[in-house]
C-alpha atoms as a PDB file:
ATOM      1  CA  UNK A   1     122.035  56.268 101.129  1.00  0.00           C
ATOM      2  CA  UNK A   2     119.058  58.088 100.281  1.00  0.00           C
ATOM      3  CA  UNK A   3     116.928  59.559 102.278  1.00  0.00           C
ATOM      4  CA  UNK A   4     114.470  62.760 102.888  1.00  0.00           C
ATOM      5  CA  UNK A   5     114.208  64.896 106.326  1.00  0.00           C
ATOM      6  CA  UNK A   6     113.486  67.884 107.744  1.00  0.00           C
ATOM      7  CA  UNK A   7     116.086  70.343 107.937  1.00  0.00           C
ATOM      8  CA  UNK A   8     115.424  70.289 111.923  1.00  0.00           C
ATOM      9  CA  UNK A   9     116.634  66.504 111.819  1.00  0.00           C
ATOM     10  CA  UNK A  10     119.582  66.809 110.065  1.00  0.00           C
ATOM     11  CA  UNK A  11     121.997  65.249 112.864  1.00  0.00           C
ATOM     12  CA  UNK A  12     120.119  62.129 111.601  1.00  0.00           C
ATOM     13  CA  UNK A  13     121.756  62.548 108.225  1.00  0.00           C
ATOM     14  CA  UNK A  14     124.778  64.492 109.465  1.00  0.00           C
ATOM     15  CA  UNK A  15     127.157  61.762 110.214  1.00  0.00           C
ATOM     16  CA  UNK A  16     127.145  60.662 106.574  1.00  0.00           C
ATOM     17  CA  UNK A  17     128.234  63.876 105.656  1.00  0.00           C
ATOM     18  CA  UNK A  18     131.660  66.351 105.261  1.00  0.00           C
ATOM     19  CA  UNK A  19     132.458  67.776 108.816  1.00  0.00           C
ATOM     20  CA  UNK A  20     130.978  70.539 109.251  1.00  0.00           C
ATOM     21  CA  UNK A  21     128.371  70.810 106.304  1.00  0.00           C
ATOM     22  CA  UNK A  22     125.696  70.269 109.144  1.00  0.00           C
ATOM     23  CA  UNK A  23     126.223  73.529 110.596  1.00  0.00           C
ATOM     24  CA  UNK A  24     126.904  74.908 107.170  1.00  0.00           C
ATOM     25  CA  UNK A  25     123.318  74.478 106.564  1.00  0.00           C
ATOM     26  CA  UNK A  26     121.233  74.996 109.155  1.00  0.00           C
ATOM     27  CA  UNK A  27     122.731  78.648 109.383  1.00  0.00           C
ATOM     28  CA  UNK A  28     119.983  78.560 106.177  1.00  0.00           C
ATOM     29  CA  UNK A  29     122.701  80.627 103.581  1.00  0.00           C
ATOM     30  CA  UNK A  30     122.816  77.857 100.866  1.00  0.00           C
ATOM     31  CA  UNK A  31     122.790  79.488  97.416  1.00  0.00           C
ATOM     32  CA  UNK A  32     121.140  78.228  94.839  1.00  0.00           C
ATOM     33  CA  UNK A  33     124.053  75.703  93.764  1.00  0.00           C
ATOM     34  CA  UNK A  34     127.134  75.005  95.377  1.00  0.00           C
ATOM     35  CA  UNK A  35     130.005  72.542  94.452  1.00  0.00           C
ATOM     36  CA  UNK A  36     132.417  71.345  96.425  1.00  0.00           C
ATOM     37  CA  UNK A  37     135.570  68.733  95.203  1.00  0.00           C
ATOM     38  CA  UNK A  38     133.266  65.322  96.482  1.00  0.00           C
ATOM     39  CA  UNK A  39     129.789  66.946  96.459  1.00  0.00           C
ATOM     40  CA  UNK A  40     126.833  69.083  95.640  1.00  0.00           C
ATOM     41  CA  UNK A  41     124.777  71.292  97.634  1.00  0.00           C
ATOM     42  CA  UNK A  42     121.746  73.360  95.581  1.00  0.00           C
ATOM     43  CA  UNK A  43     118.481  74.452  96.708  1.00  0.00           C
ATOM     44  CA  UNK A  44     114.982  75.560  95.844  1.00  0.00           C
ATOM     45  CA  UNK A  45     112.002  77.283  97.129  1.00  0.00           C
ATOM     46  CA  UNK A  46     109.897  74.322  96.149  1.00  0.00           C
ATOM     47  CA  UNK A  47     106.260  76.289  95.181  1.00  0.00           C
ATOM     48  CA  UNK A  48     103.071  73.809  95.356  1.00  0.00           C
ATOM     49  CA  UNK A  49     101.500  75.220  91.806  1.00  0.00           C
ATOM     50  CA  UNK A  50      98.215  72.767  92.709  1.00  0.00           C
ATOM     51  CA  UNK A  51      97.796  74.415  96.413  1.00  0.00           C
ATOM     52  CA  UNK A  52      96.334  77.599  96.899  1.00  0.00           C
ATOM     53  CA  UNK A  53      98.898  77.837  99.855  1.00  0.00           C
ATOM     54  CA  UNK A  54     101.612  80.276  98.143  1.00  0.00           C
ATOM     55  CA  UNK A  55     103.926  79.740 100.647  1.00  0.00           C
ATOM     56  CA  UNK A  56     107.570  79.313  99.803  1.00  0.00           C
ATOM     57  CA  UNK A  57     109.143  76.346 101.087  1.00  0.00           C
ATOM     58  CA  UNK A  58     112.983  75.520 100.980  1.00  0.00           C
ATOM     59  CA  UNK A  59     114.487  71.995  99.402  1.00  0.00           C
ATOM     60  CA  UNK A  60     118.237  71.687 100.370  1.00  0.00           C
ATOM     61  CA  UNK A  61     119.701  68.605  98.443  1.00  0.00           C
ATOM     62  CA  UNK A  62     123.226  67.392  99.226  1.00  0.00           C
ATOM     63  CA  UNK A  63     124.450  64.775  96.241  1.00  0.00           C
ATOM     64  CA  UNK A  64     127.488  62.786  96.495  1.00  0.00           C
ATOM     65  CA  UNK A  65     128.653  59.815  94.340  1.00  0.00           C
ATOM     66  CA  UNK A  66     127.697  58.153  97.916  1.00  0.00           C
ATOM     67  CA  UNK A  67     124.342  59.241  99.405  1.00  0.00           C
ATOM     68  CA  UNK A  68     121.638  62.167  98.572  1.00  0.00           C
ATOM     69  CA  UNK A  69     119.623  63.952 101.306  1.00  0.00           C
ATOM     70  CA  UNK A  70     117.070  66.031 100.625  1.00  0.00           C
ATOM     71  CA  UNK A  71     116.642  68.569 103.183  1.00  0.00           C
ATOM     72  CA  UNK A  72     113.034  70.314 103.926  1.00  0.00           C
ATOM     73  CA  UNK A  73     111.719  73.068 105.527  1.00  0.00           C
ATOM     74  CA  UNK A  74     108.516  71.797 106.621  1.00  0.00           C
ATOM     75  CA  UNK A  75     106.134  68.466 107.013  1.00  0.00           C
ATOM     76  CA  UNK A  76     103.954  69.174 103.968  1.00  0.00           C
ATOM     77  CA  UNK A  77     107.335  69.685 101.947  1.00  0.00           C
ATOM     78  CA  UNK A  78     108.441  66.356 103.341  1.00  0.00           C
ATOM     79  CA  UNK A  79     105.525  64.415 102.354  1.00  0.00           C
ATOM     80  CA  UNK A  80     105.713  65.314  98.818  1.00  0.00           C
ATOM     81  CA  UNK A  81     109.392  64.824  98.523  1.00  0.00           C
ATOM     82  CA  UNK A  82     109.540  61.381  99.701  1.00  0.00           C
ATOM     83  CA  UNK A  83     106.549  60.650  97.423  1.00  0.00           C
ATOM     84  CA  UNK A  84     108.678  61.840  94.654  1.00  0.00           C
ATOM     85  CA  UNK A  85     111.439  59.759  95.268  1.00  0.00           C
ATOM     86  CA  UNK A  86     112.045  56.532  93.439  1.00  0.00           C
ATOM     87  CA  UNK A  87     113.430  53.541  94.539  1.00  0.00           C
ATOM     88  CA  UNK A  88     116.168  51.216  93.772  1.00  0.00           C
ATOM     89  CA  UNK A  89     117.923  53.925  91.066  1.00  0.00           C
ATOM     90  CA  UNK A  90     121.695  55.559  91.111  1.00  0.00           C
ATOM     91  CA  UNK A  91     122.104  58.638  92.376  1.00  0.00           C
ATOM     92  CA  UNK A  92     121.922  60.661  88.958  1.00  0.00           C
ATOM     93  CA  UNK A  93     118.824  58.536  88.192  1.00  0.00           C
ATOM     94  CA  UNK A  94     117.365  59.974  91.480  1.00  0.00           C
ATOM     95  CA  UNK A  95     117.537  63.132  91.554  1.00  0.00           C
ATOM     96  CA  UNK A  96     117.000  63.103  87.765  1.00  0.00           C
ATOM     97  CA  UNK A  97     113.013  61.071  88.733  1.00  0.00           C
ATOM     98  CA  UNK A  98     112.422  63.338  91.611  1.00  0.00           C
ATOM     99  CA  UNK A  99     112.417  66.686  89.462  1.00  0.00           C
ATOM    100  CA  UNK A 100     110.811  65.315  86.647  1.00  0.00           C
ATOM    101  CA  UNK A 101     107.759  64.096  88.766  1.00  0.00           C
ATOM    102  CA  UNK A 102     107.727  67.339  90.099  1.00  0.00           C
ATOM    103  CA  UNK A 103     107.345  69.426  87.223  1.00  0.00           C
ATOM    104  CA  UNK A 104     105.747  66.195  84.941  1.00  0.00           C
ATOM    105  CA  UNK A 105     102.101  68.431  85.308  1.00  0.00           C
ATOM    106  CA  UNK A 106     103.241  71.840  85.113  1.00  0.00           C
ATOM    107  CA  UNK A 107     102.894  72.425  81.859  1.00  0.00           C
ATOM    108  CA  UNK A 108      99.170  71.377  82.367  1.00  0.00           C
ATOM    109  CA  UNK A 109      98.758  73.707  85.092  1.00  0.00           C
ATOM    110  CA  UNK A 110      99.956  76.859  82.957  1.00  0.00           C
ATOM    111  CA  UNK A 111      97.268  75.946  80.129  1.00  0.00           C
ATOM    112  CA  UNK A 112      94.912  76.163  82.801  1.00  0.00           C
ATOM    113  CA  UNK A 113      96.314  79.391  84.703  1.00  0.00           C
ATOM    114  CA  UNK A 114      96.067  80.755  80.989  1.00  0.00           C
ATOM    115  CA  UNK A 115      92.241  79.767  80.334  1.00  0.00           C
ATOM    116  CA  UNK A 116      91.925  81.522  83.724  1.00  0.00           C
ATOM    117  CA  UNK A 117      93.388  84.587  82.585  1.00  0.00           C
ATOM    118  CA  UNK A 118      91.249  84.501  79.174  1.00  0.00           C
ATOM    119  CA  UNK A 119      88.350  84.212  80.994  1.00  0.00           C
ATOM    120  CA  UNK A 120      89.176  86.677  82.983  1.00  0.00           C
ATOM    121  CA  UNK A 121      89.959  89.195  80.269  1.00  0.00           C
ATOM    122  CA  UNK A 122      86.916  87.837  78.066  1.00  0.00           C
ATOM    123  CA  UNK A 123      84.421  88.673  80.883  1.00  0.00           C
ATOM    124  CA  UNK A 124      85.111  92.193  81.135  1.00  0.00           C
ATOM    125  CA  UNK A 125      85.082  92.458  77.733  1.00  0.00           C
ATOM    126  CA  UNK A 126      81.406  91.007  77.612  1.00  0.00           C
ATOM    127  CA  UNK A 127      80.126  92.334  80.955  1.00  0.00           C
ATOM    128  CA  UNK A 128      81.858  96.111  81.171  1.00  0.00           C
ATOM    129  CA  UNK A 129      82.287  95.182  84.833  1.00  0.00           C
ATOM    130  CA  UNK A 130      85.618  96.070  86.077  1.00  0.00           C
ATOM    131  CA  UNK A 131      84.674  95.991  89.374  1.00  0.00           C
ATOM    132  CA  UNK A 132      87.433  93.163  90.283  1.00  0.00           C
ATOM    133  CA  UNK A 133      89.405  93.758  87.109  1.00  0.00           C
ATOM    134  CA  UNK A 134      92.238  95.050  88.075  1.00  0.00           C
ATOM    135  CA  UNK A 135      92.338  92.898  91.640  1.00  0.00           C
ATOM    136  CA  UNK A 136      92.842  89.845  89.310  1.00  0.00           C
ATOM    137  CA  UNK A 137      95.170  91.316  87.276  1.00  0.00           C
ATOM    138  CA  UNK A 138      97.441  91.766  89.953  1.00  0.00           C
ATOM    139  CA  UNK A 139      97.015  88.480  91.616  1.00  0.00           C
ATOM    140  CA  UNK A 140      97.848  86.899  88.614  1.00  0.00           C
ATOM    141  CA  UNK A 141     101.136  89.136  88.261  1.00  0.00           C
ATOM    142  CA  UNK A 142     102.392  88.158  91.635  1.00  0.00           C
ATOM    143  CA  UNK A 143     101.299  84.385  90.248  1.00  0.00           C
ATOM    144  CA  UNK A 144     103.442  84.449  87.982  1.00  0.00           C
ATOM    145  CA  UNK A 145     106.213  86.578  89.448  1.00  0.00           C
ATOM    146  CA  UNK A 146     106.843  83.830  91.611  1.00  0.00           C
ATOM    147  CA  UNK A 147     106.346  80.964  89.439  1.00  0.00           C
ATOM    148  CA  UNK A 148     109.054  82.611  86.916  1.00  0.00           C
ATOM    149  CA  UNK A 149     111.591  82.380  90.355  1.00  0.00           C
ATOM    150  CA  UNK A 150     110.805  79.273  90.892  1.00  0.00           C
ATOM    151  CA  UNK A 151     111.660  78.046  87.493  1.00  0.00           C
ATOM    152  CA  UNK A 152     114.485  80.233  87.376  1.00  0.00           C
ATOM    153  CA  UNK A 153     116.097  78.471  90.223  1.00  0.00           C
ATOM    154  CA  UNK A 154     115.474  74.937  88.476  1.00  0.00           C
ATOM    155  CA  UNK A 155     117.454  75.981  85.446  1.00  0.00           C
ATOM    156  CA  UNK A 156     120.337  77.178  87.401  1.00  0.00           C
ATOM    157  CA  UNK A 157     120.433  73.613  89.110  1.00  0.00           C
ATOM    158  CA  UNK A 158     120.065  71.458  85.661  1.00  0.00           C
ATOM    159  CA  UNK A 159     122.116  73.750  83.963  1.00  0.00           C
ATOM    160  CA  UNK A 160     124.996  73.111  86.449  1.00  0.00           C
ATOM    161  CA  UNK A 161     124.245  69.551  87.031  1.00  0.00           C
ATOM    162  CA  UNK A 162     124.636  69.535  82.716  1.00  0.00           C
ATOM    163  CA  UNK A 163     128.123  70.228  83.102  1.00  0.00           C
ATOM    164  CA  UNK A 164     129.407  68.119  85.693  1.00  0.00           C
ATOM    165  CA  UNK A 165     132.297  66.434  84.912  1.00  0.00           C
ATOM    166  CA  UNK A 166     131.204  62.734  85.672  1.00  0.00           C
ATOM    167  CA  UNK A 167     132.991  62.852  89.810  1.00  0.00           C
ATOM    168  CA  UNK A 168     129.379  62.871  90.699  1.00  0.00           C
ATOM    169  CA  UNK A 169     127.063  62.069  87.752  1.00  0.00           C
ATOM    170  CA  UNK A 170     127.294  59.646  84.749  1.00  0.00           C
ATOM    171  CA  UNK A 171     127.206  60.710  81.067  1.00  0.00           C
ATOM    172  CA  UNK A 172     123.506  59.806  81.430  1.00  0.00           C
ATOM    173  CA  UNK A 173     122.779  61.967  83.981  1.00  0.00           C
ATOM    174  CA  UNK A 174     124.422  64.779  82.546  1.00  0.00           C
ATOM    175  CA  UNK A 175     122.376  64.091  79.299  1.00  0.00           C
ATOM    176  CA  UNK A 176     118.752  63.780  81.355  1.00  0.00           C
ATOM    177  CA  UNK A 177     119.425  67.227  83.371  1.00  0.00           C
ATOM    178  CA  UNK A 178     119.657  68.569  79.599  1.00  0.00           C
ATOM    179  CA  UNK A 179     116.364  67.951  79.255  1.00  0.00           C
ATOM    180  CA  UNK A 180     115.230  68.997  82.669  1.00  0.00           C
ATOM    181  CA  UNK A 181     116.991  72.331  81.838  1.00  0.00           C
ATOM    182  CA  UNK A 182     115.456  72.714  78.424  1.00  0.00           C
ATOM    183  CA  UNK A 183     111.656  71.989  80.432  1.00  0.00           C
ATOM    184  CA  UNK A 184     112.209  73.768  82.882  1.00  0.00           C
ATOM    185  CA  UNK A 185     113.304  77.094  80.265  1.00  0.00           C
ATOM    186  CA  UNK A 186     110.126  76.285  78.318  1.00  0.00           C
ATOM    187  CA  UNK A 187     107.975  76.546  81.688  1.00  0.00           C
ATOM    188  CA  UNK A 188     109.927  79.770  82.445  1.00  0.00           C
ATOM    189  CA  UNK A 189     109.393  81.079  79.130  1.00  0.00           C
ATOM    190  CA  UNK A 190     105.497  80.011  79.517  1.00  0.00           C
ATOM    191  CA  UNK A 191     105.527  82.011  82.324  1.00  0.00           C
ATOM    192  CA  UNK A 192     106.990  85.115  80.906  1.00  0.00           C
ATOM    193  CA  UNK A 193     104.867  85.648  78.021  1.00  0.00           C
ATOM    194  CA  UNK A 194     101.661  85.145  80.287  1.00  0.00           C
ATOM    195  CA  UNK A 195     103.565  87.871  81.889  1.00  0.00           C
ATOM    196  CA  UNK A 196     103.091  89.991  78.844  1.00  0.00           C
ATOM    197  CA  UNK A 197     100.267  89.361  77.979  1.00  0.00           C
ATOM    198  CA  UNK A 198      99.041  90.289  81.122  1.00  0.00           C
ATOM    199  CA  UNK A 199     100.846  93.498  81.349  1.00  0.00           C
ATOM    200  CA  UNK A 200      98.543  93.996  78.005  1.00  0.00           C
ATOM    201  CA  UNK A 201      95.502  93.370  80.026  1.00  0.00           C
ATOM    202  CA  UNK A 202      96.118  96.200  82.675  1.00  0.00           C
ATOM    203  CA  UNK A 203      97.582  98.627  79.907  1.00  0.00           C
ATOM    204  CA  UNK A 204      93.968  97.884  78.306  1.00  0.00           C
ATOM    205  CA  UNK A 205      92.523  98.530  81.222  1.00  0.00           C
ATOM    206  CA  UNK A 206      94.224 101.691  82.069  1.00  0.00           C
ATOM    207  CA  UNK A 207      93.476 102.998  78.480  1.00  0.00           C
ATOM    208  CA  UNK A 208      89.965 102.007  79.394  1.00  0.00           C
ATOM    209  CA  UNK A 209      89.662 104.204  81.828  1.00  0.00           C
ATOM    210  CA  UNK A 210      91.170 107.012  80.673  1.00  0.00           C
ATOM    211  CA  UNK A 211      89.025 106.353  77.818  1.00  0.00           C
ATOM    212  CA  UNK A 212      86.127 106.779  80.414  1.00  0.00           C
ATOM    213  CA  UNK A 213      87.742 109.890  82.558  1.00  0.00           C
ATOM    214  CA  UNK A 214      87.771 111.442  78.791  1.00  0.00           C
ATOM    215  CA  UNK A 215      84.768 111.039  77.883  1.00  0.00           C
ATOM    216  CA  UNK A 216      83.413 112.387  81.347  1.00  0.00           C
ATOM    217  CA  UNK A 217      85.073 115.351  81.100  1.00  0.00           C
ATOM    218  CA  UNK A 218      84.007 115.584  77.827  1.00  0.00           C
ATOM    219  CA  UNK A 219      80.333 115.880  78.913  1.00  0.00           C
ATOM    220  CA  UNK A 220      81.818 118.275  81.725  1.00  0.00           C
ATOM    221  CA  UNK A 221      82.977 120.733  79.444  1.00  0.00           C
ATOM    222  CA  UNK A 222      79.631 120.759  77.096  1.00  0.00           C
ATOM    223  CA  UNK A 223      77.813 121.367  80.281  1.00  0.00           C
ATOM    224  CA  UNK A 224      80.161 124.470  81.333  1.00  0.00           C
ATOM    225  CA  UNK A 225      80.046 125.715  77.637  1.00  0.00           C
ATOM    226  CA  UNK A 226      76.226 125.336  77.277  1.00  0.00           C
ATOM    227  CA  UNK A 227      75.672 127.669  80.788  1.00  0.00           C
ATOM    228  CA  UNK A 228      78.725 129.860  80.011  1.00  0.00           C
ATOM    229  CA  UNK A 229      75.889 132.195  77.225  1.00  0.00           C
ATOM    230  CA  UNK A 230      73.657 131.934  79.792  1.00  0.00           C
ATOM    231  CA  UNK A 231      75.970 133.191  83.121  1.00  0.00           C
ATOM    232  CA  UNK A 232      77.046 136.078  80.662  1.00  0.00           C
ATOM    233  CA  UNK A 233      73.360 136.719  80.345  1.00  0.00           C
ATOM    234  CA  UNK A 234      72.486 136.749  84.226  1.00  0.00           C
ATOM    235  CA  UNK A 235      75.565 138.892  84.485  1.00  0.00           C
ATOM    236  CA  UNK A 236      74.738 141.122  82.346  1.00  0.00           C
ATOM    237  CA  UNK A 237      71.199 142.463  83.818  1.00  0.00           C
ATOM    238  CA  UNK A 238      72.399 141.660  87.407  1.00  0.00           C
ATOM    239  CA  UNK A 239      74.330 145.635  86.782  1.00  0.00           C
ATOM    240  CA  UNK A 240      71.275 147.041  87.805  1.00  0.00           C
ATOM    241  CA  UNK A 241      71.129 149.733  84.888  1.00  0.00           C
ATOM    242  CA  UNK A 242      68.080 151.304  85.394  1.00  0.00           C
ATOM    243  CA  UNK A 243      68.459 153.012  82.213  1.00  0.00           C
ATOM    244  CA  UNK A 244      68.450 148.991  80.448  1.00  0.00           C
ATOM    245  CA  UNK A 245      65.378 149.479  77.525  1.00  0.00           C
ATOM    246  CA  UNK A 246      64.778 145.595  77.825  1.00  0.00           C
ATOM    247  CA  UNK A 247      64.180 146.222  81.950  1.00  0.00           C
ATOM    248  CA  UNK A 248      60.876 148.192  81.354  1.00  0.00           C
ATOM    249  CA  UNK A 249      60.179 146.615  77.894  1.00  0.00           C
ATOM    250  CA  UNK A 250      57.188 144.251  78.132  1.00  0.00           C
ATOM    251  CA  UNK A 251      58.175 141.122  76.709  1.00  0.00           C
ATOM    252  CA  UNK A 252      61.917 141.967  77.780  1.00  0.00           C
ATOM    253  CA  UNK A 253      61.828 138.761  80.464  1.00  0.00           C
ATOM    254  CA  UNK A 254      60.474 136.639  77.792  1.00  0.00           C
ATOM    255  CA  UNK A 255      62.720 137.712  75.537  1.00  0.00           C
ATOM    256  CA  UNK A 256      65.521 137.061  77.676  1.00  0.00           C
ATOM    257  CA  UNK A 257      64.165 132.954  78.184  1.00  0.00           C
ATOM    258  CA  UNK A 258      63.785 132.867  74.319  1.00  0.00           C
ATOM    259  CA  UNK A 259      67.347 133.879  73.076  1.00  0.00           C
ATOM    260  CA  UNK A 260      68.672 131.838  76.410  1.00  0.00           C
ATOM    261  CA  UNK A 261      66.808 129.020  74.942  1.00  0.00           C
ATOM    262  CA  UNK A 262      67.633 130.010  71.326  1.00  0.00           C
ATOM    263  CA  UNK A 263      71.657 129.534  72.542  1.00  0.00           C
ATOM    264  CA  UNK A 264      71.191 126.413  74.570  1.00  0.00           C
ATOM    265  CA  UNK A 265      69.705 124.959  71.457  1.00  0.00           C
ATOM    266  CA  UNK A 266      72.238 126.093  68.939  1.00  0.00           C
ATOM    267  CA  UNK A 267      74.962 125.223  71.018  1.00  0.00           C
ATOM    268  CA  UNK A 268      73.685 121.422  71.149  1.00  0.00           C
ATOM    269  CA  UNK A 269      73.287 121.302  67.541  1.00  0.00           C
ATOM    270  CA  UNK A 270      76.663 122.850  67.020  1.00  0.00           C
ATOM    271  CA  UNK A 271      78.483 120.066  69.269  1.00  0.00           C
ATOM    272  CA  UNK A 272      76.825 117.285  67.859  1.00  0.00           C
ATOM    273  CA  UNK A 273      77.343 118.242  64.533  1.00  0.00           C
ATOM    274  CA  UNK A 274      81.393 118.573  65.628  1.00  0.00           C
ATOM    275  CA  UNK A 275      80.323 114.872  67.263  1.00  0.00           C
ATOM    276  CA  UNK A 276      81.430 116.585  70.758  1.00  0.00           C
ATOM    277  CA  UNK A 277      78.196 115.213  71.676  1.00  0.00           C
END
């Protein structure tokens, strides 16, 4: 037999099952794959790439030479795993179809999670606004962070479904979860170097702005340095000597704007000849 529910409805399925594996699972502490002498038991968090719902769901599948149930966590789940099933195939053949129509588009979907991130990279090149930069950048990490789980999990099913020792699965089988595994490794490995290249993005953008923060205190520090003649100037008749020549010297006020100005000047020239400026 083979046949989807929800994991809620499992008494329907539970009499074609080993006592006590109904219990066994809804305490919800399956691993990722189990195996047992006349059966398998693995599960997924099953994540919807083409929703923008990024809610985890949990697949439960329990494979016998006899009967397969696969076990969801929720209606929307359910709907797409019993339009993933085919019909009138053996059990390897099965669960071989189901997870290659479920990950028979990801590949697309990367590309296009890719272009996103290009574009997204491209236009603060070309626009200097940064405003949502670094917002993407993390949305995208946490993207892919769970993608990369997701796949991980896969390859630790095909991988052990490779190996079986034909109690469950036929030579066939064993060969066709090969490939599944080597997809699904691709997919991962997809996923890891938009990782890195992402990582690149926000290490850009950090050097950006401390590129920026630099350059600000840059301009800072000219300020400070071009005022710094001057203070010392303002500091120096604020002593009130009244013995100062330049106090009761005509053009002494004057003379004081002129060499203030005189500095100011220099000073710019000085920094931009240095190309502080």
């Amino acid at each position: 037999m083979i046949k989807a529910v929800l994991i809620d409805d499992i008494n329907q399925v539970a009499p074609y099952m080993d006592d006590g594996i109904a219990q066994y699972l809804k305490q919800g502490k399956t691993e990722t794959f189990e195996e047992f002498e006349s059966y398998y038991l693995f599960a997924f968090d099953w994540y919807d790439v083409y929703s923008d719902n990024n809610d985890l769901s949990k697949i439960v599948t329990y494979c016998s030479s006899r009967d397969i149930f696969f076990l969801c966590e929720d209606e929307r789940t359910l709907e797409m795993v019993q339009r993933s099933i085919p019909e009138n195939q053996t059990e390897g053949e099965v669960i071989y179809r189901f997870f290659l129509n479920l990950l028979k588009e990801d590949i697309d979907d990367l590309d296009r999670l890719e272009a996103e991130i290009t574009d997204t990279e491209n236009l603060a090149i070309t626009t200097s606004d940064t405003k949502d930069y670094l917002e993407k950048i993390i949305l995208f990490r946490k993207e892919l962070l769970r993608r990369k789980r997701y796949y991980e999990q896969l390859t630790d099913i095909f991988e052990n479904l490779k190996i079986d020792d034909e109690k469950i699965l036929s030579h066939d089988a064993k060969r066709h979860f090969a490939i599944l595994q080597s997809r699904a490794e691709k997919l991962c490995s997809t996923v890891m170097n938009l990782r890195d290249y992402v990582t690149q993005m926000r290490e850009a953008y950090q050097s950006q702005v401390d590129i920026q923060q630099n350059e600000l205190m840059k301009f800072f520090t000219v300020i400070t340095a071009l005022f710094l003649p001057l203070t010392l100037l303002a500091g120096w008749y604020g002593m009130n000597f009244v013995n100062m020549p330049e106090l009761t010297w005509k053009y002494g006020y004057a003379a004081v704007i002129a060499i203030g100005a005189a500095i100011c000047v220099s000073l710019i020239l000085w920094f931009k000849r240095k190309k502080w400026l």
